[in-house]
Protein backbone atom coordinates (compact mmCIF):
# COMPACT_ATOMS: atom_id res chain seq x y z
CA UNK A 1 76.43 62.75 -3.68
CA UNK A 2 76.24 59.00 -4.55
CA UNK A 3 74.47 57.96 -7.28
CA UNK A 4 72.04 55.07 -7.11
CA UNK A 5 73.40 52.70 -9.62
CA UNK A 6 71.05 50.66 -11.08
CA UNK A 7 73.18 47.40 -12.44
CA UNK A 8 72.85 46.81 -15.75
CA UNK A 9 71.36 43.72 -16.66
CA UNK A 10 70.18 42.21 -19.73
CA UNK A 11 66.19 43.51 -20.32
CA UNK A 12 65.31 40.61 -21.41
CA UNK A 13 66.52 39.11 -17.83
CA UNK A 14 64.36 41.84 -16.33
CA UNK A 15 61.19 41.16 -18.08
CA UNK A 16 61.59 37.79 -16.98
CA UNK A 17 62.12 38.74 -13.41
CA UNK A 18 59.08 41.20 -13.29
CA UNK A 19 57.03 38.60 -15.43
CA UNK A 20 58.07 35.80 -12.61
CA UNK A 21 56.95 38.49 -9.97
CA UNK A 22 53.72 39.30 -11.55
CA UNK A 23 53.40 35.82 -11.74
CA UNK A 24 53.86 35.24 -8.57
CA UNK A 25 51.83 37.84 -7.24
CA UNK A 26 48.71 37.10 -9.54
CA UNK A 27 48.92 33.25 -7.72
CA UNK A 28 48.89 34.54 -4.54
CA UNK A 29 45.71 36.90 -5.09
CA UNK A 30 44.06 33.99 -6.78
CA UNK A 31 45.26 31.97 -3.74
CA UNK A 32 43.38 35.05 -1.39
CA UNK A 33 39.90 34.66 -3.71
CA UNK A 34 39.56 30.95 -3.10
CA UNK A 35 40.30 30.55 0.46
CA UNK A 36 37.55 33.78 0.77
CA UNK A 37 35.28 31.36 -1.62
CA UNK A 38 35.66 28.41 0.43
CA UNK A 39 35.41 30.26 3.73
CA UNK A 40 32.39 28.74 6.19
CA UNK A 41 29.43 31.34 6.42
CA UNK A 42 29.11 32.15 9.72
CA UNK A 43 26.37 34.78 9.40
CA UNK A 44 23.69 32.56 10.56
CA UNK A 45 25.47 31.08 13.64
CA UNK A 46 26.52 34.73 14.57
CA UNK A 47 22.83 35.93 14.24
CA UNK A 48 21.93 32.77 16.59
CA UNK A 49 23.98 33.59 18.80
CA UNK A 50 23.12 37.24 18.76
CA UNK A 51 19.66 36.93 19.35
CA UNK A 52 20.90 34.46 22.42
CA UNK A 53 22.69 36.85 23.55
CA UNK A 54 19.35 39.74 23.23
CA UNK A 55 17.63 37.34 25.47
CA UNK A 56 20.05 36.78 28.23
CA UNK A 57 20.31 40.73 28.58
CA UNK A 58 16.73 40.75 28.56
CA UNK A 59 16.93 38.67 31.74
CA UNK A 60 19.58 40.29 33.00
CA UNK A 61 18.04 43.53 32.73
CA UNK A 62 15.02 42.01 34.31
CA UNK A 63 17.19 40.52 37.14
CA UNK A 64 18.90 43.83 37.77
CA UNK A 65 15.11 45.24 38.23
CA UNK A 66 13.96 42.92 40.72
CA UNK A 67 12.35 44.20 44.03
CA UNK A 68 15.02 41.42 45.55
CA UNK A 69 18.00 42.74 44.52
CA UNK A 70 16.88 46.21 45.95
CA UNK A 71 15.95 44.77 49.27
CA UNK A 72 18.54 45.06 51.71
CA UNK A 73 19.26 41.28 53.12
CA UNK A 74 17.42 42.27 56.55
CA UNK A 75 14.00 43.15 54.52
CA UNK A 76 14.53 40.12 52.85
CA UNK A 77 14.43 37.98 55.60
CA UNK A 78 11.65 39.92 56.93
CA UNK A 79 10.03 39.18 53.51
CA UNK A 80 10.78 35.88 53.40
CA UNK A 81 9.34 35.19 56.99
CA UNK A 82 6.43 36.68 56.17
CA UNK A 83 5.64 34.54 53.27
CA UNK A 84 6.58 31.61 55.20
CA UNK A 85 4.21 32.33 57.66
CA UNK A 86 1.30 33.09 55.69
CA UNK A 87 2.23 29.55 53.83
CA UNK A 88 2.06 28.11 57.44
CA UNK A 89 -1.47 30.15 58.22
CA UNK A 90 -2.64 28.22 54.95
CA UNK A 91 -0.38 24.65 55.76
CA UNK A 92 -2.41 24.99 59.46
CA UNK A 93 -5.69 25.54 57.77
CA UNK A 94 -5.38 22.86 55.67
CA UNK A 95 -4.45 20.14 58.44
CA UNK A 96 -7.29 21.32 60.61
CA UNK A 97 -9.75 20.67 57.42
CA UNK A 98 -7.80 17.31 57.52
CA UNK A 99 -8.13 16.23 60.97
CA UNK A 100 -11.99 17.25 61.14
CA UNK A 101 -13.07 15.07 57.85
CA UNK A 102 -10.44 12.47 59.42
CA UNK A 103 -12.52 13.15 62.67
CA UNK A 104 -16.03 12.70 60.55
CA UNK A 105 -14.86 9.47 58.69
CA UNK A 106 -13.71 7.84 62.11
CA UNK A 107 -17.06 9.06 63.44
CA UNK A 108 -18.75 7.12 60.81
CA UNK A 109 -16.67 4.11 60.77
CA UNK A 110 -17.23 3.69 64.75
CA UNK A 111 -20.93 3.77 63.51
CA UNK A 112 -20.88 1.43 61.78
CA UNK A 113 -18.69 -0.88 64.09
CA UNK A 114 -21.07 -0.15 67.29
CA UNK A 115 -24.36 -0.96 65.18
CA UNK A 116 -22.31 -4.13 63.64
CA UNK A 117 -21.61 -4.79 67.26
CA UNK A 118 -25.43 -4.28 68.54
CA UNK A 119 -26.85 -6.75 65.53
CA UNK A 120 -24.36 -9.12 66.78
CA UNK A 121 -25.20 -8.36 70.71
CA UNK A 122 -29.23 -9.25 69.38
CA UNK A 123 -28.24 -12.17 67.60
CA UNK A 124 -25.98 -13.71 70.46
CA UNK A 125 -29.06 -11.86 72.46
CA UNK A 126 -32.27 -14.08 70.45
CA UNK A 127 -29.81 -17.32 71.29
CA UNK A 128 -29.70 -17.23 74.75
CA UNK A 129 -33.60 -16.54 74.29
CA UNK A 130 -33.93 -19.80 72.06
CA UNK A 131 -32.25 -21.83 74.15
CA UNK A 132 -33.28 -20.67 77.58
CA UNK A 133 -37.21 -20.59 76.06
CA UNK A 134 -36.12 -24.33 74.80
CA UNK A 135 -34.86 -25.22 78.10
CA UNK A 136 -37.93 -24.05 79.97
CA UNK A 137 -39.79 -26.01 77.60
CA UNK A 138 -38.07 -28.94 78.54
CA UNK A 139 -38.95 -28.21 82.29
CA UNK A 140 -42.12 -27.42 81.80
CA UNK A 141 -42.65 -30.35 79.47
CA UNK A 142 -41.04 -32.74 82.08
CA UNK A 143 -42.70 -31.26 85.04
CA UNK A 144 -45.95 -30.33 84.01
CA UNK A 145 -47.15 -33.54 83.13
CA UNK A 146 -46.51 -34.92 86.37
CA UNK A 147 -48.23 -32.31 88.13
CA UNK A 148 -51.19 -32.44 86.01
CA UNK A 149 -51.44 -36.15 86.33
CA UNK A 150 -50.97 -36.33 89.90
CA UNK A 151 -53.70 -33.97 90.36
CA UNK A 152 -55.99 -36.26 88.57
CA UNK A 153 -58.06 -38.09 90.51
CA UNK A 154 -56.84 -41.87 92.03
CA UNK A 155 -59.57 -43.38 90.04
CA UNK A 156 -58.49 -42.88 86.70
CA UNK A 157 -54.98 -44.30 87.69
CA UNK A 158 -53.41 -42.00 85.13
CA UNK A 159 -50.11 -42.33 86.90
CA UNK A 160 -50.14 -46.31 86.30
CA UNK A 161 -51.43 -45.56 82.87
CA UNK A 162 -47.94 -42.77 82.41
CA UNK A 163 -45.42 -45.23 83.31
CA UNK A 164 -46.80 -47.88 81.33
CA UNK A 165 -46.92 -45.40 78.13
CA UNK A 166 -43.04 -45.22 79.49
CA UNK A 167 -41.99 -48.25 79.74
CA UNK A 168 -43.98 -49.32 76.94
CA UNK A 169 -45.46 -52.30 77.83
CA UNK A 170 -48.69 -52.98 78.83
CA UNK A 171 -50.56 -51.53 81.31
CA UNK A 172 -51.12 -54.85 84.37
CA UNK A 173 -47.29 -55.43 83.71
CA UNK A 174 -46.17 -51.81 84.19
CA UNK A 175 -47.67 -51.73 86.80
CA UNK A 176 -46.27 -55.14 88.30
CA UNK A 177 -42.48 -53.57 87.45
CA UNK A 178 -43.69 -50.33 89.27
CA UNK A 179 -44.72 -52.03 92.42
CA UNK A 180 -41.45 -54.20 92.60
CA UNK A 181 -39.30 -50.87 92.33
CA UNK A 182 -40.93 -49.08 95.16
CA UNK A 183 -40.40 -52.39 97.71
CA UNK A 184 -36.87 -52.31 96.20
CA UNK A 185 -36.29 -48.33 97.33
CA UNK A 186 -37.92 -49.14 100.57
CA UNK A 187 -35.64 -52.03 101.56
CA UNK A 188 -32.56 -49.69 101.01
């Protein structure tokens, strides 16, 4: 058998080479301590995220439990048309409420417009009246007194007594003019 042989060396060389080791070894556990010491703590941000974490597996859970994921994609569709068509029943309902007040405001409006219209048909109306009265006024007015006067009798020779009021001048020399236009419209 061999023998380990341990080489001789000086003890104090020894001491100084296990001392150097310890040395080294009590640097590097001290070295171990601080970076531990000065090491972030992460025990809130890993709670954060933990309870994160809780919540999206609540939802996940609750997505995994969802009538729509059990539906086969046929029932969907037949689910989905159904809804749509009950939001249509609803979307029709509403335009038809739409078009009748639409149809009760026009209604209104064209009220309003035809009885606008008729005050301005009375108006327009009450003008031809004013001026058609006016104008039969001025007929009458014109006609009337000759009528009257020639019904008169001869005696009170109103008609002499008209044009002289006419012409105004007096009532021999009216006369005169009178008498001179008649000859004149008799020699033509």
């Amino acid at each position: 058998m061999a023998e380990d042989t341990i080489p001789e060396t000086d003890p104090a060389e020894a001491f100084e080479s296990v001392r150097n080791e310890l040395s080294l070894l009590h640097s590097a556990i001290k070295g171990l301590t601080a970076a531990r010491e000065e090491m972030p703590d992460y025990s809130t941000t890993l709670g954060n995220m933990a309870q994160g974490l809780g919540t999206i597996e609540e939802r996940l859970q609750r997505i995994e439990q969802s009538r729509a994921l059990a539906l086969s994609p046929v029932e969907l569709t037949k689910e989905i048309d159904a809804a749509a068509d009950a939001v249509r029943v609803q979307d029709r309902q509403m335009l038809s409420d739409a078009r009748e007040a639409l149809a009760r405001s026009l209604g209104r409006i064209d009220g309003m417009i035809e009885r606008g219209q008729a005050v301005e048909r009375r108006i327009e109306r009450e003008w031809m009246i004013g001026a058609a009265g006016m104008i039969a006024g001025i007929l009458l007015w014109s006609i009337l007194p000759g009528a009257i006067v020639r019904s008169l009798p001869e005696s009170w020779h109103a008609p002499e007594w008209m044009a002289a009021r006419m012409m105004g001048m007096e009532h021999a020399v009216a006369g005169e003019r009178m008498i001179e236009a008649a000859e004149k419209a008799d020699e033509q």
